[in-house]
N, C-alpha and C. Protein backbone atom coordinates (compact mmCIF):
# COMPACT_ATOMS: atom_id res chain seq x y z
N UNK A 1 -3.17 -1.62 14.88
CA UNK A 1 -4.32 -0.88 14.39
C UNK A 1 -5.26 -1.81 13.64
N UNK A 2 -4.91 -2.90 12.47
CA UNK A 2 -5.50 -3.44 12.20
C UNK A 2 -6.59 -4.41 12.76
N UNK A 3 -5.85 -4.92 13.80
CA UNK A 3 -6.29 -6.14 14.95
C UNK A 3 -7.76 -5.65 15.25
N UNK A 4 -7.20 -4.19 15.65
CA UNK A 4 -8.60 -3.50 16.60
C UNK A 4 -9.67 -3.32 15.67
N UNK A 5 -9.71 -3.02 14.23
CA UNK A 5 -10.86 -2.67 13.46
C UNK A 5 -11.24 -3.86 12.32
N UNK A 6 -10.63 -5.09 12.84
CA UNK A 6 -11.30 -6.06 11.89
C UNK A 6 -12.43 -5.93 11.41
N UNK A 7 -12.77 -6.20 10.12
CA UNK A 7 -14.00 -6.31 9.42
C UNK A 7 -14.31 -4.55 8.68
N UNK A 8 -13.55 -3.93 9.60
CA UNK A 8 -14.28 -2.62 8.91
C UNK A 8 -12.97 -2.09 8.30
N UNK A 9 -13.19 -0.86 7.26
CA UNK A 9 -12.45 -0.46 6.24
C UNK A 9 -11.40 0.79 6.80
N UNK A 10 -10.49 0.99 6.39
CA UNK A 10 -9.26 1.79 6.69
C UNK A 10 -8.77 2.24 5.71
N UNK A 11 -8.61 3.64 5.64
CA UNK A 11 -7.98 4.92 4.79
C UNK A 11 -7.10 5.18 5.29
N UNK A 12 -5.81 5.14 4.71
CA UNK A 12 -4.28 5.07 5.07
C UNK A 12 -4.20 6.38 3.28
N UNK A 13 -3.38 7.14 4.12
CA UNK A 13 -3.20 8.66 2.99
C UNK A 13 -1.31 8.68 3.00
N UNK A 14 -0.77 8.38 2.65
CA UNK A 14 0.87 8.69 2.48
C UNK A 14 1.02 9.05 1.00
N UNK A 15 2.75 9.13 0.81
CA UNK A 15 2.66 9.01 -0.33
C UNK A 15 3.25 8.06 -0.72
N UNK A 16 3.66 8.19 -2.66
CA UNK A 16 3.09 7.23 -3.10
C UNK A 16 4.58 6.32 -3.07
N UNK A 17 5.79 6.54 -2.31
CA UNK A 17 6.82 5.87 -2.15
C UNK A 17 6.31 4.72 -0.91
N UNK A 18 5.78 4.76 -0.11
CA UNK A 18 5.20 4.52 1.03
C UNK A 18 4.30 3.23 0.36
N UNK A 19 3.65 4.52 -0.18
CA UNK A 19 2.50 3.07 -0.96
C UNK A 19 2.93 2.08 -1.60
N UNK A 20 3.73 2.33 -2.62
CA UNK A 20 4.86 1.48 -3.61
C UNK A 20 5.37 0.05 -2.58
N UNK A 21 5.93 0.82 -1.65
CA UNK A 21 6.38 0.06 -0.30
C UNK A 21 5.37 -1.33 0.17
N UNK A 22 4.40 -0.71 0.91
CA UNK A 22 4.04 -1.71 1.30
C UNK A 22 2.98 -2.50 0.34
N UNK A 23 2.86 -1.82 -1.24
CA UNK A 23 2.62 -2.84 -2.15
C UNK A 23 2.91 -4.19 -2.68
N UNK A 24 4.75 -3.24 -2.26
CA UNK A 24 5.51 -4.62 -2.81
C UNK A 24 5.55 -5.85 -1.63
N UNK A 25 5.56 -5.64 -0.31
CA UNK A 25 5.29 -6.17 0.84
C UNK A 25 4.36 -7.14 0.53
N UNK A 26 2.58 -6.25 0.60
CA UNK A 26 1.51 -7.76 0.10
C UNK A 26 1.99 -8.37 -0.75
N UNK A 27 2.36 -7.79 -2.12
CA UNK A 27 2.40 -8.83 -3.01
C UNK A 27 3.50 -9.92 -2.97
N UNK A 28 4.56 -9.74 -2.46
CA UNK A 28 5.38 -10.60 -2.04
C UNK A 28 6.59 -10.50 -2.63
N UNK A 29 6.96 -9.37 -3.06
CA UNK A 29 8.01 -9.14 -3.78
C UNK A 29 9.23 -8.56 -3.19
N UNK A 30 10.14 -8.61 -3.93
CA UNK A 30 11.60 -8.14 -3.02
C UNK A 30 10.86 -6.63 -2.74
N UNK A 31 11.06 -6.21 -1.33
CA UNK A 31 11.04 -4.70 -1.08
C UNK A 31 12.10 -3.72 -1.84
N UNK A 32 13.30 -4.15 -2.40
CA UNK A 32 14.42 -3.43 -3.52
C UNK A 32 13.66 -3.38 -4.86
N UNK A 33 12.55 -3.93 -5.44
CA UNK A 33 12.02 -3.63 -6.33
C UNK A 33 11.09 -2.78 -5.99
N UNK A 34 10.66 -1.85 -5.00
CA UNK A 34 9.23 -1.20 -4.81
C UNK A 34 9.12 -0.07 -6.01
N UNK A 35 10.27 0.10 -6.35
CA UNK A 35 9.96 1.47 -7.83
C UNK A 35 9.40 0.74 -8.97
N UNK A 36 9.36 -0.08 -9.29
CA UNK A 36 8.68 -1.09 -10.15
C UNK A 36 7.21 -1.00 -10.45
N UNK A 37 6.79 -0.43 -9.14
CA UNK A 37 5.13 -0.77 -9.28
C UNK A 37 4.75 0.84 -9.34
N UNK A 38 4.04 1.25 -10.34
CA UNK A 38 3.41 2.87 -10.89
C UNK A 38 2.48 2.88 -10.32
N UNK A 39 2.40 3.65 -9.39
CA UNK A 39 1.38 4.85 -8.66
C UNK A 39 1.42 6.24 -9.19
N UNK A 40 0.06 6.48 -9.45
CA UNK A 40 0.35 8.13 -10.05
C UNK A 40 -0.28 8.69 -8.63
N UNK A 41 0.63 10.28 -8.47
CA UNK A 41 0.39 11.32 -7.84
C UNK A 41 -1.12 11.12 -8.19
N UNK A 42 -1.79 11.36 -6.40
CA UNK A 42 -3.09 11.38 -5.79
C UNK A 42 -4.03 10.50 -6.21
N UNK A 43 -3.60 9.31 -6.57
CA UNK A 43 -4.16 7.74 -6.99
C UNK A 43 -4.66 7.41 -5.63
N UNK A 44 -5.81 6.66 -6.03
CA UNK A 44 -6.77 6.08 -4.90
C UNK A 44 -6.08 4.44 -5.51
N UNK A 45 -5.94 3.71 -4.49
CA UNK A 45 -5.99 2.26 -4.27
C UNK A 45 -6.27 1.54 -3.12
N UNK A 46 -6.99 0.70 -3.65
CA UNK A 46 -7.65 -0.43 -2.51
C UNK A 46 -7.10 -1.57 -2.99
N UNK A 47 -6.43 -1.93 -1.36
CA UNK A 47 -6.65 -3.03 -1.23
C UNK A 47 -7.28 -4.16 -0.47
N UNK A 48 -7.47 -5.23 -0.57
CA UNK A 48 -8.15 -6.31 0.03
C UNK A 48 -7.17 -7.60 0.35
């Protein structure tokens, strides 16, 4: 999905275990720590 819309922006809606998830992914951290990183219920985040 990404490949195909280079350059332009993408709204991805899950929740926030999901998000936690592939937070810890970019940032480079063990995926066993993803509870670590606080997302509040219906938080907007961008990333780049």
């Amino acid at each position: 999905m990404i490949s195909r819309r280079a350059g332009q922006t993408i709204l991805v809606a899950a929740h926030n275990g999901v998000n936690r998830l592939y937070m810890a992914y970019k940032l480079g951290m063990p995926l066993r720590n993803y509870r670590q990183i606080v997302q509040h219920n219906s938080a907007i985040t961008f990333l780049l």
